[in-house]
PDB file of N, CA and C in Angstrom:
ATOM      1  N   UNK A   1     201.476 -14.755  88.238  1.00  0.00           N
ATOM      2  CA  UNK A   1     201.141 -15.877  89.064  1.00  0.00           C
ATOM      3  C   UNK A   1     200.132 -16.747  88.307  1.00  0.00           C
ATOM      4  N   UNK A   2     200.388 -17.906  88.352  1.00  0.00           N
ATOM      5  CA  UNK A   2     199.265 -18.911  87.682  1.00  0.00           C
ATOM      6  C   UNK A   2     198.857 -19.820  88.808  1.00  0.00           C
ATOM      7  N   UNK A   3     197.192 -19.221  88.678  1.00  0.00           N
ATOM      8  CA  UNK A   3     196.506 -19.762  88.957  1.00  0.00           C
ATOM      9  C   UNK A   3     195.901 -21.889  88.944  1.00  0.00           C
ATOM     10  N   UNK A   4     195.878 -22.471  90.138  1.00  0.00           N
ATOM     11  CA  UNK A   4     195.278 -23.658  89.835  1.00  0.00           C
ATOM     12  C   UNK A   4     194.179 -23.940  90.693  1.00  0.00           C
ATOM     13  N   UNK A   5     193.014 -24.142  89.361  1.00  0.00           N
ATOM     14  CA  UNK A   5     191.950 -23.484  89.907  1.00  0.00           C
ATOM     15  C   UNK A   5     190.907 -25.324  90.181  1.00  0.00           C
ATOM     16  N   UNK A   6     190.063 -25.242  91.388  1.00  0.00           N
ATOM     17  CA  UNK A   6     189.818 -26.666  91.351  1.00  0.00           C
ATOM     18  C   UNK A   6     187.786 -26.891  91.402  1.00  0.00           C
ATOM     19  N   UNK A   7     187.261 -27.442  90.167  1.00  0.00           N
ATOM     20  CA  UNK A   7     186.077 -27.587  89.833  1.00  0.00           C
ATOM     21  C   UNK A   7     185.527 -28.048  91.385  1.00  0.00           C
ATOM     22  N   UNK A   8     183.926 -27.601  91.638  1.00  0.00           N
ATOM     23  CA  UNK A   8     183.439 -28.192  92.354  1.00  0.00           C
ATOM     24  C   UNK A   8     182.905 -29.229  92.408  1.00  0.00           C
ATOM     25  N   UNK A   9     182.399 -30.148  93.050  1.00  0.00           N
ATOM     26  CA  UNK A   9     181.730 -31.226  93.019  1.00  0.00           C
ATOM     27  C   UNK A   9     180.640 -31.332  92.583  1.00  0.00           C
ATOM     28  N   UNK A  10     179.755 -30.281  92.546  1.00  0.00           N
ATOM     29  CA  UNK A  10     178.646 -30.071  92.014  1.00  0.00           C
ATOM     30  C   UNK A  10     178.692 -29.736  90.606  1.00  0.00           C
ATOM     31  N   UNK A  11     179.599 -29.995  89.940  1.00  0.00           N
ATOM     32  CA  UNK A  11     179.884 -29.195  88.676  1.00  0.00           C
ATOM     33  C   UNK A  11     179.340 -30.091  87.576  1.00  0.00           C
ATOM     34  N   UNK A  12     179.257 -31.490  87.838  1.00  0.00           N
ATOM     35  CA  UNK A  12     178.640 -32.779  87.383  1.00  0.00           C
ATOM     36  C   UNK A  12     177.301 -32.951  87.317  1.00  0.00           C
ATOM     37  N   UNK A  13     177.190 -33.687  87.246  1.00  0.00           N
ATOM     38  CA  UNK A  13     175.278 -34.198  87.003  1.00  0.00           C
ATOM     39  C   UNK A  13     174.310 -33.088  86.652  1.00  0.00           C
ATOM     40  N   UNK A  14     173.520 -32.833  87.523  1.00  0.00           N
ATOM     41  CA  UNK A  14     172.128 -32.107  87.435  1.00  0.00           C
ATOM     42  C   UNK A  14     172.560 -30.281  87.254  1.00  0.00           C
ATOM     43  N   UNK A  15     173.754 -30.487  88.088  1.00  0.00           N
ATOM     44  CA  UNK A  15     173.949 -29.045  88.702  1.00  0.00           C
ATOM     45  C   UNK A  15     175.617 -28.173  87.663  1.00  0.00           C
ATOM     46  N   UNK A  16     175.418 -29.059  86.486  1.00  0.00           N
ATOM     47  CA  UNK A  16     176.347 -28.682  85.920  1.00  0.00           C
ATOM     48  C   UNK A  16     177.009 -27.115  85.625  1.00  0.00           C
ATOM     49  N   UNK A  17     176.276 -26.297  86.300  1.00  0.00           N
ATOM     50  CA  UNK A  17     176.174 -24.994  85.818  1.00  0.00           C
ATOM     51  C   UNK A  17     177.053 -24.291  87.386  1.00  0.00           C
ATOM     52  N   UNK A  18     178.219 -24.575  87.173  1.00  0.00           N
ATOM     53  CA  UNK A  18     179.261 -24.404  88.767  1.00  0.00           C
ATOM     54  C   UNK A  18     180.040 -23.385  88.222  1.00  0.00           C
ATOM     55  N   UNK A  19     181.261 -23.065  89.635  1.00  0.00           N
ATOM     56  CA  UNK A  19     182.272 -22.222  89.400  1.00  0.00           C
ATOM     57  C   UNK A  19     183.450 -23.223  90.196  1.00  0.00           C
ATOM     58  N   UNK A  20     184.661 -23.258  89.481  1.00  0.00           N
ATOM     59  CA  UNK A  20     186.034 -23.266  89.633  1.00  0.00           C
ATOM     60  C   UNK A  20     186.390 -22.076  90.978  1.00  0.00           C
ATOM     61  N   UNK A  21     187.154 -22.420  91.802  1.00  0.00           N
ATOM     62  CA  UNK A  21     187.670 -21.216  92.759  1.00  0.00           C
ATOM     63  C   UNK A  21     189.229 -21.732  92.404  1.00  0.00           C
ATOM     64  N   UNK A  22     190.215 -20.667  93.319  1.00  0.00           N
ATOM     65  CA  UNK A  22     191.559 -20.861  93.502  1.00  0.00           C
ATOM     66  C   UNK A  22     191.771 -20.036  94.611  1.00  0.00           C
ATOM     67  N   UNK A  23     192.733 -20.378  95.303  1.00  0.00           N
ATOM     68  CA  UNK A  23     193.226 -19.414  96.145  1.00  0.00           C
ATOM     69  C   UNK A  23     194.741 -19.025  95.936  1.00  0.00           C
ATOM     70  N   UNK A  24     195.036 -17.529  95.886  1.00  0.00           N
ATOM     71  CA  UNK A  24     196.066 -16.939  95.504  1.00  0.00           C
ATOM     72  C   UNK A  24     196.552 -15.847  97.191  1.00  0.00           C
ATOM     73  N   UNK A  25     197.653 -15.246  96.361  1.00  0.00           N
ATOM     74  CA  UNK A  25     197.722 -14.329  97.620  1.00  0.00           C
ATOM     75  C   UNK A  25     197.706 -12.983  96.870  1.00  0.00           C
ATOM     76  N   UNK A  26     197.048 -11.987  97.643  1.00  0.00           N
ATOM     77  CA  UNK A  26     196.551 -12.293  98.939  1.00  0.00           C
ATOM     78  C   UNK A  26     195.198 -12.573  98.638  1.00  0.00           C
ATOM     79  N   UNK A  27     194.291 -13.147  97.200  1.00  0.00           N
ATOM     80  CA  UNK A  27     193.034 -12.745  97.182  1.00  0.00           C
ATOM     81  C   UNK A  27     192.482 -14.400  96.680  1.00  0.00           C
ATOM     82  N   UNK A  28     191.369 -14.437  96.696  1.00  0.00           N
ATOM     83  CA  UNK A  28     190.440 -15.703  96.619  1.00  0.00           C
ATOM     84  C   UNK A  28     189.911 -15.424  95.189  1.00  0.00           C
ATOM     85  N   UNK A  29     189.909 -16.710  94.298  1.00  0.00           N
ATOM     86  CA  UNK A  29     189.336 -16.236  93.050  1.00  0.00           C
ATOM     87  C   UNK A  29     188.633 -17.177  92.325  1.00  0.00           C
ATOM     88  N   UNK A  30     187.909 -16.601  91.566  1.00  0.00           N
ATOM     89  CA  UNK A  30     186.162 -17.710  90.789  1.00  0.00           C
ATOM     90  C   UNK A  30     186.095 -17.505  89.372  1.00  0.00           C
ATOM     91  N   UNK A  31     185.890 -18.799  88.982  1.00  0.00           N
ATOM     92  CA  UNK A  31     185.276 -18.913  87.403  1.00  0.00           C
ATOM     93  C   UNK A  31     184.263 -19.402  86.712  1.00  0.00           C
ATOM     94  N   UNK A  32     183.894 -19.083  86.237  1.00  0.00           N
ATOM     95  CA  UNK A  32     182.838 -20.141  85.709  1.00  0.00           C
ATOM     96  C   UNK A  32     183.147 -21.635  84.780  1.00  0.00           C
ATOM     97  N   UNK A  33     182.966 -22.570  85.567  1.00  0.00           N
ATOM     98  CA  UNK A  33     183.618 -23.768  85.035  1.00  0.00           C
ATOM     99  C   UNK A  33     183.525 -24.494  83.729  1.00  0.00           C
ATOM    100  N   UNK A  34     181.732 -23.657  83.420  1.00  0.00           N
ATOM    101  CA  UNK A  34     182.198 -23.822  81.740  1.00  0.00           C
ATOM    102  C   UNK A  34     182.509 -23.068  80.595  1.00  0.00           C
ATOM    103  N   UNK A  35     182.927 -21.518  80.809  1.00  0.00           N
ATOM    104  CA  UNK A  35     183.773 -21.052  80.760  1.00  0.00           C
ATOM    105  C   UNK A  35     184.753 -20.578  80.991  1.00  0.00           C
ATOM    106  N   UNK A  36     185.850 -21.657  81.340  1.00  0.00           N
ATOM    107  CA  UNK A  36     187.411 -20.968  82.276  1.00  0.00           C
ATOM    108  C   UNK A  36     187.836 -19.988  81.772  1.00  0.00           C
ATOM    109  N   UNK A  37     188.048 -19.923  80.257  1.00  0.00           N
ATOM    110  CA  UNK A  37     188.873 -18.912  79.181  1.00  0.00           C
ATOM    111  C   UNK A  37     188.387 -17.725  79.485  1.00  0.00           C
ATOM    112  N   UNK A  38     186.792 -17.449  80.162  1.00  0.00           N
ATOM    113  CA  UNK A  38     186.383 -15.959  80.406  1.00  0.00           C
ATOM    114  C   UNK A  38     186.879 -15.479  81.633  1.00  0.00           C
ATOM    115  N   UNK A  39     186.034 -14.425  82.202  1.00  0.00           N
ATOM    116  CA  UNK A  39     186.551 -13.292  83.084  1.00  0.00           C
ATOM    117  C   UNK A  39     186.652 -14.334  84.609  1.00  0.00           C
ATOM    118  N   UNK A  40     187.279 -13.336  85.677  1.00  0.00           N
ATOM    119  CA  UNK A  40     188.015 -13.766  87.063  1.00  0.00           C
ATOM    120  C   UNK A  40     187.227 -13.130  88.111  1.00  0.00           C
ATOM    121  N   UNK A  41     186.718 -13.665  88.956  1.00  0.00           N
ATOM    122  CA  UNK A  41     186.489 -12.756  89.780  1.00  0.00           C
ATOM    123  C   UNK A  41     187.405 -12.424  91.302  1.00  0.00           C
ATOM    124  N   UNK A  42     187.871 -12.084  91.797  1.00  0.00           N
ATOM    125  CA  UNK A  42     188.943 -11.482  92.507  1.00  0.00           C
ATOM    126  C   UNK A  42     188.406 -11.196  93.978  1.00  0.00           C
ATOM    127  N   UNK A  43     188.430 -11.601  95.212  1.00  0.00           N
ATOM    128  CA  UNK A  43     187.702 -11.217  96.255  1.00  0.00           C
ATOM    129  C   UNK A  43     188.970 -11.349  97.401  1.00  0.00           C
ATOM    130  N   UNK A  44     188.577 -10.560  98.408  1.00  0.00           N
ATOM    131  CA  UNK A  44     189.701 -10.249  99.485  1.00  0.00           C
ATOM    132  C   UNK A  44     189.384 -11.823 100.265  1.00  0.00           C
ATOM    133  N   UNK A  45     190.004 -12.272 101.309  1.00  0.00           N
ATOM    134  CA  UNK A  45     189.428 -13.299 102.235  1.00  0.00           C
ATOM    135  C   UNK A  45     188.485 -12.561 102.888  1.00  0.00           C
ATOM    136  N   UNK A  46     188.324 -11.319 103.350  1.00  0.00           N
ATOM    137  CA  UNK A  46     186.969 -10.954 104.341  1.00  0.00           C
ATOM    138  C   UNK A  46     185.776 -10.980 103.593  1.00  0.00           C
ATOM    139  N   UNK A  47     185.790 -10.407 102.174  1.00  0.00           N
ATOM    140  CA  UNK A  47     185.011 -10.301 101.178  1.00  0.00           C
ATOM    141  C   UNK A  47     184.420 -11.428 100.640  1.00  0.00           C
ATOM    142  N   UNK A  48     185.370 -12.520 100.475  1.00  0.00           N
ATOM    143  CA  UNK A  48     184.959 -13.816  99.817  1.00  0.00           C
ATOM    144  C   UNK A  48     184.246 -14.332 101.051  1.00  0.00           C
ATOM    145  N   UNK A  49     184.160 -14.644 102.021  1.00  0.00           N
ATOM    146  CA  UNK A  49     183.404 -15.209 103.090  1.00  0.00           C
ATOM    147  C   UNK A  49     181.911 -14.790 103.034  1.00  0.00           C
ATOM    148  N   UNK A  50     182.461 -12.830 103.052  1.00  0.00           N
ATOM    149  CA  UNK A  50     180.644 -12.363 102.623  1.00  0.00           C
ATOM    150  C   UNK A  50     179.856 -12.836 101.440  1.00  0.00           C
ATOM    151  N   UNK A  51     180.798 -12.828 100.352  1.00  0.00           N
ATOM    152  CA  UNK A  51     179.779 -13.162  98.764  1.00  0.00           C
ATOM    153  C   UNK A  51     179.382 -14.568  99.010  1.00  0.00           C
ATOM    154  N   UNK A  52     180.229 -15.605  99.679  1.00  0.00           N
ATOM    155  CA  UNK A  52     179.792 -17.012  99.493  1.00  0.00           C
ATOM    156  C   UNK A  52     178.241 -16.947 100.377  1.00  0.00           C
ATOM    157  N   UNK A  53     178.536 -15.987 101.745  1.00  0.00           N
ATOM    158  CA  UNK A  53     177.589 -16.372 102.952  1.00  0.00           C
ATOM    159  C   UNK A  53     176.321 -15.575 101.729  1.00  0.00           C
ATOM    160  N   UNK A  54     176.474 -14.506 100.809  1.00  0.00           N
ATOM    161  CA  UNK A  54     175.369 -14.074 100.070  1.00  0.00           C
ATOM    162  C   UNK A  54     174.530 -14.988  99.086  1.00  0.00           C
ATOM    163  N   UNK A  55     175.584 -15.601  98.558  1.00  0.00           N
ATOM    164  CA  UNK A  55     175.325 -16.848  97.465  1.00  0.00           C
ATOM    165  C   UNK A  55     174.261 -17.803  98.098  1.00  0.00           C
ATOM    166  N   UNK A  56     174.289 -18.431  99.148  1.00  0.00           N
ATOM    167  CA  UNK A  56     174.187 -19.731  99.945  1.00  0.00           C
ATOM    168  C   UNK A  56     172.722 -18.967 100.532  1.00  0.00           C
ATOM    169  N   UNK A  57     172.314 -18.241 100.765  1.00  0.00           N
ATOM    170  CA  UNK A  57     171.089 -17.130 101.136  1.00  0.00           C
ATOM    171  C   UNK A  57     170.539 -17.035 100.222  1.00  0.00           C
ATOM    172  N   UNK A  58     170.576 -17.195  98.694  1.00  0.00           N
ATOM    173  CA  UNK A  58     169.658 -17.162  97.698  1.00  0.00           C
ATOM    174  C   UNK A  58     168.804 -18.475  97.290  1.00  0.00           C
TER     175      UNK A  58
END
């Protein structure tokens, strides 16, 4: 399956330091946008809801 993965908005200006997501089935998935060519991270939909709600808390 190939992935199409879509930069965030924040990925520009100040805050250049973002992640790429995609959504696949059945799992939700992240990159680091300035390195796409590296590793994936892979999260269920129940799971991805928790890591974002963890992210957004820091």
């Amino acid at each position: 399956m190939e992935l199409r993965f879509s930069k965030s908005s924040y990925s520009d200006g100040p805050y250049a330091a973002c992640v790429e997501a995609a959504s696949g089935v059945p799992d939700r998935y992240f990159r680091d946008s300035k390195n796409p060519g590296g590793g994936v991270l892979a999260f269920s939909p129940a799971s991805c809801g928790a890591f974002i709600k963890a992210l957004k808390s820091e």
